[in-house]
Protein backbone atom coordinates (compact mmCIF):
# COMPACT_ATOMS: atom_id res chain seq x y z
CA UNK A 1 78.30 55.42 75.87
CA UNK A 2 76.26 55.89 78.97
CA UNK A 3 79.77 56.23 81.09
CA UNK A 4 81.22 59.03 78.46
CA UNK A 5 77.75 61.00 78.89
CA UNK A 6 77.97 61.01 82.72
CA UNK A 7 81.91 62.02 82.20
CA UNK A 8 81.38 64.88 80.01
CA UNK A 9 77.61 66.50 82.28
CA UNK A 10 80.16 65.92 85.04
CA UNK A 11 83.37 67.97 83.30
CA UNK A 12 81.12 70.40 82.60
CA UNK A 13 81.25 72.64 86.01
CA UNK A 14 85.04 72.60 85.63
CA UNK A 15 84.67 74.04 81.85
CA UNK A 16 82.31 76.54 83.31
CA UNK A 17 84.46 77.98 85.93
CA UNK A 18 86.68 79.92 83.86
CA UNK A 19 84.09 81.62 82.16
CA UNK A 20 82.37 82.62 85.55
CA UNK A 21 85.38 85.28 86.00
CA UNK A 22 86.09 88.32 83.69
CA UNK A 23 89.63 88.44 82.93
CA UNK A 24 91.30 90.02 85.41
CA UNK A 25 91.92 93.38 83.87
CA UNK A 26 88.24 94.56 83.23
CA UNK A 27 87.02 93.11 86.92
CA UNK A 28 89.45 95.20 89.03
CA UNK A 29 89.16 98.69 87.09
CA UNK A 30 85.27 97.76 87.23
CA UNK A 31 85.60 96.95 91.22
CA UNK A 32 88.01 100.22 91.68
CA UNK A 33 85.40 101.80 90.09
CA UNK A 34 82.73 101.46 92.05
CA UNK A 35 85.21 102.49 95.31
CA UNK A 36 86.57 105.75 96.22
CA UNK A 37 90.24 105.54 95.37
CA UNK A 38 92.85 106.90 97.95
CA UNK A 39 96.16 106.07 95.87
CA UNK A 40 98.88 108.39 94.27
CA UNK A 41 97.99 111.39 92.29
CA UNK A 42 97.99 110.92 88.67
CA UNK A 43 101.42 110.83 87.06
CA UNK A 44 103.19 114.57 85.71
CA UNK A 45 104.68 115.46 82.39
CA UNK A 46 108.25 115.86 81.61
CA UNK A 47 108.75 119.43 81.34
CA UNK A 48 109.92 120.74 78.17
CA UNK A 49 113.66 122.13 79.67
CA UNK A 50 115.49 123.60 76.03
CA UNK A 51 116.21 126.63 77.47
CA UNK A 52 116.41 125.60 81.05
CA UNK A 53 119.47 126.15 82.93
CA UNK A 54 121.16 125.92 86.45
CA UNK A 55 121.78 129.34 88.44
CA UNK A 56 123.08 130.26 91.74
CA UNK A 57 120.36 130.51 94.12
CA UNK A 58 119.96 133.53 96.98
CA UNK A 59 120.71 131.30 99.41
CA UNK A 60 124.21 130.21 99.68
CA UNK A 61 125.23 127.37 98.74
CA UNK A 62 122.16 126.04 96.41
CA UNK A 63 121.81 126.13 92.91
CA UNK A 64 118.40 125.63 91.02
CA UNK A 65 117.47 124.65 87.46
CA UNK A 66 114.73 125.70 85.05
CA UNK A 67 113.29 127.72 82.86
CA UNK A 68 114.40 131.41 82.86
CA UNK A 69 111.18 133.12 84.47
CA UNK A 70 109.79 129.83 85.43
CA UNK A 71 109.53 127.97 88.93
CA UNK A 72 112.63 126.08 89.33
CA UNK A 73 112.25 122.27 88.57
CA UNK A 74 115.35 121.13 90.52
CA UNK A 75 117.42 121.78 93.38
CA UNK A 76 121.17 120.95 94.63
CA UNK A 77 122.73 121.92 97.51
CA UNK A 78 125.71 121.89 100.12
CA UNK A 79 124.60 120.83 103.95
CA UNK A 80 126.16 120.52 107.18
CA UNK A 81 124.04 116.92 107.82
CA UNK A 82 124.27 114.68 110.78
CA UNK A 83 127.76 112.75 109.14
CA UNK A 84 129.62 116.03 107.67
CA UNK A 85 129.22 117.77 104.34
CA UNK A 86 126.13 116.89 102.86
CA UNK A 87 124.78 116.98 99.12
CA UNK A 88 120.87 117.98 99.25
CA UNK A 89 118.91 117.26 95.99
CA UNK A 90 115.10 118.62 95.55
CA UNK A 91 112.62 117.59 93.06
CA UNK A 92 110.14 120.58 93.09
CA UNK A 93 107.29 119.40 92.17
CA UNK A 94 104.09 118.06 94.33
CA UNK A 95 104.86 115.14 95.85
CA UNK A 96 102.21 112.72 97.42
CA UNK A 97 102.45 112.88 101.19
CA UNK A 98 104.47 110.46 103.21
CA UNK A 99 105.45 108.90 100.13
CA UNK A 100 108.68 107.20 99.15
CA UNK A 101 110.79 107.10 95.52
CA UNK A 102 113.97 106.92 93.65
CA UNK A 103 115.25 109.80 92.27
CA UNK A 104 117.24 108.14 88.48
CA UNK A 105 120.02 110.29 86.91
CA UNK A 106 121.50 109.03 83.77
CA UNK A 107 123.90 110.48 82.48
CA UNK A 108 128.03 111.47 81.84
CA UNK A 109 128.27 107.52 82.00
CA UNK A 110 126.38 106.93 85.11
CA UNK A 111 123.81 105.25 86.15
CA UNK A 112 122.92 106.86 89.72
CA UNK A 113 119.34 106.11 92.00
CA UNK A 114 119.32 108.59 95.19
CA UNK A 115 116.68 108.25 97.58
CA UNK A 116 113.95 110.80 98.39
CA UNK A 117 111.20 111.16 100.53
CA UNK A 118 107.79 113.50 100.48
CA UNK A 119 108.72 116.13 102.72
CA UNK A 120 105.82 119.09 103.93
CA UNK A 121 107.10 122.27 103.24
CA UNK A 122 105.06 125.62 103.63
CA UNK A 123 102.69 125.27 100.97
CA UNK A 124 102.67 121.58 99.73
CA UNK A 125 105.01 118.06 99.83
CA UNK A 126 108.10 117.75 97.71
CA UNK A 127 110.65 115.36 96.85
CA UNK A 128 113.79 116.04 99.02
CA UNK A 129 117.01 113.88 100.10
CA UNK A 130 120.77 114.31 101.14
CA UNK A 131 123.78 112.41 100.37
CA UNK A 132 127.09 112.70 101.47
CA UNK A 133 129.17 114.60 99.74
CA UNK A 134 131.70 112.13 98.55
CA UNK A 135 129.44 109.49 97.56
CA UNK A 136 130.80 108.62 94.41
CA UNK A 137 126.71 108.49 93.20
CA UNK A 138 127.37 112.52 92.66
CA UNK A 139 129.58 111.80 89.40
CA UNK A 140 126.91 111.80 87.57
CA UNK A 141 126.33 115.32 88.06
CA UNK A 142 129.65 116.21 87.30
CA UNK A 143 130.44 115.56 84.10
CA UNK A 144 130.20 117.83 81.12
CA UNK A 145 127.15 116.33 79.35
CA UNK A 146 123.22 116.75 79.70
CA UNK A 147 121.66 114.31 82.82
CA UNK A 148 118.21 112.77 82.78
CA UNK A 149 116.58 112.72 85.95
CA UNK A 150 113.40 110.80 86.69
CA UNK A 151 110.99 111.08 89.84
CA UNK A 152 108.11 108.31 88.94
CA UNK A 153 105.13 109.88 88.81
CA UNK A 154 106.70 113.54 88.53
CA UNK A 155 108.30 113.26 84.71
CA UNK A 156 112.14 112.81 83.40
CA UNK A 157 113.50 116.28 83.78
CA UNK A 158 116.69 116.97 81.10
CA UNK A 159 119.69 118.40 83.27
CA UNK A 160 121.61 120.84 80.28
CA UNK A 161 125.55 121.22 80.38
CA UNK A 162 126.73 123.11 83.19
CA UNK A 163 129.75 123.25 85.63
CA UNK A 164 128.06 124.93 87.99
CA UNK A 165 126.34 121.21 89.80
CA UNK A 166 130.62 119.93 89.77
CA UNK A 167 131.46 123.24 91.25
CA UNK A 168 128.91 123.26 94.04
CA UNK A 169 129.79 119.03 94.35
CA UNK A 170 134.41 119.77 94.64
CA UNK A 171 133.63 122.78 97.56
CA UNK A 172 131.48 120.69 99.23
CA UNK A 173 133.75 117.66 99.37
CA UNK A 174 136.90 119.97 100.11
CA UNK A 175 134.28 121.18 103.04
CA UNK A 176 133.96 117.64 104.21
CA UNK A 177 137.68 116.96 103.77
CA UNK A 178 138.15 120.37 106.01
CA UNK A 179 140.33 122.09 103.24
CA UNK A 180 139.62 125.06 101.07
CA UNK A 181 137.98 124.42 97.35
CA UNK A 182 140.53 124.80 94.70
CA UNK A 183 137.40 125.45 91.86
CA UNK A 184 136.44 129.23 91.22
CA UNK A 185 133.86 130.44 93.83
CA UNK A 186 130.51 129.81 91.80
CA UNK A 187 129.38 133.51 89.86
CA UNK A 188 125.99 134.39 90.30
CA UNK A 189 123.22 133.60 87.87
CA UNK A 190 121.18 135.65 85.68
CA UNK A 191 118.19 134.75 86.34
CA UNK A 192 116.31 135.55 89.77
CA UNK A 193 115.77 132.80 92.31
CA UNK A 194 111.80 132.52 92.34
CA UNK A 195 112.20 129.44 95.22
């Protein structure tokens, strides 16, 4: 009996160390707490885009899409990059500096993740990156359906119908291939370019 007593007072540190520790949740959001936090900004909401819609931009060969009398939320266009014919994409929204993401389009039966980066511009950081222009990625963009596209941290922004993103794509890929486009020149927008 004597033996099972000194087994159990000695069993009994190791059935205490568990309960020395919080769980694991409630210790580090007390801990971050208590320290001044220097991670990313705190995450955006999806825009509500029902009446958005893509226009021609002023400057040639860029399209934006939003919200008639609203900033634009989204930005495509054709680039002479360091490989040929580039497509550019923008995100515009504030973007945490330096940082790194995936920009997700689903859509037209394609799954498509582009890479963008934090880039300074005049006033604050947005999400920007280039592709070239026959990466088969862009067929997403090209179809004749809606597109979801999803920054983390900057909301799921819904792409409406438009031939406007193919049209801008087929001249910039008959750019690359050094050949004139065959697709109607794009027609300017309605709405004014407020980017």
């Amino acid at each position: 009996m004597r033996s099972i007593t000194l087994m159990c007072l000695a069993a009994l540190p190791l059935l205490a160390l568990p309960s020395c520790k919080p769980p694991a949740a409630d210790d580090y959001v007390a801990r971050v707490g208590l320290q001044e936090r220097s991670g990313p900004s705190e995450p955006l909401l999806s825009p509500d885009t029902a009446e958005a819609q893509w226009v021609v931009s002023r400057e040639p060969g860029r399209i934006i899409y939003g919200n008639p009398g609203e900033p634009p939320l989204l930005a495509l266009a054709c680039i002479d990059g360091p490989q040929g014919a580039q497509i550019a994409y923008e995100r515009i929204v504030a973007a945490d500096p330096n940082a790194k993401a995936i920009l997700a389009l689903i859509g037209n039966s394609h799954v498509t993740r582009l890479f963008v980066d934090a880039e300074k511009t005049r006033d604050d950081w947005r999400w920007r990156g280039a592709t070239d222009a026959e990466d088969p990625a862009l067929e997403v963009l090209t179809g004749p359906r809606q597109v979801e596209a999803t920054v983390p941290g900057a909301g799921s922004v819904i792409l409406n119908a438009s031939s406007l993103p193919r049209e801008l794509i087929n001249r910039c890929r008959a750019q690359a291939r050094g050949r004139p486009a065959a697709a109607k020149p794009i027609a300017a927008g309605t709405s004014a370019d407020p980017a």
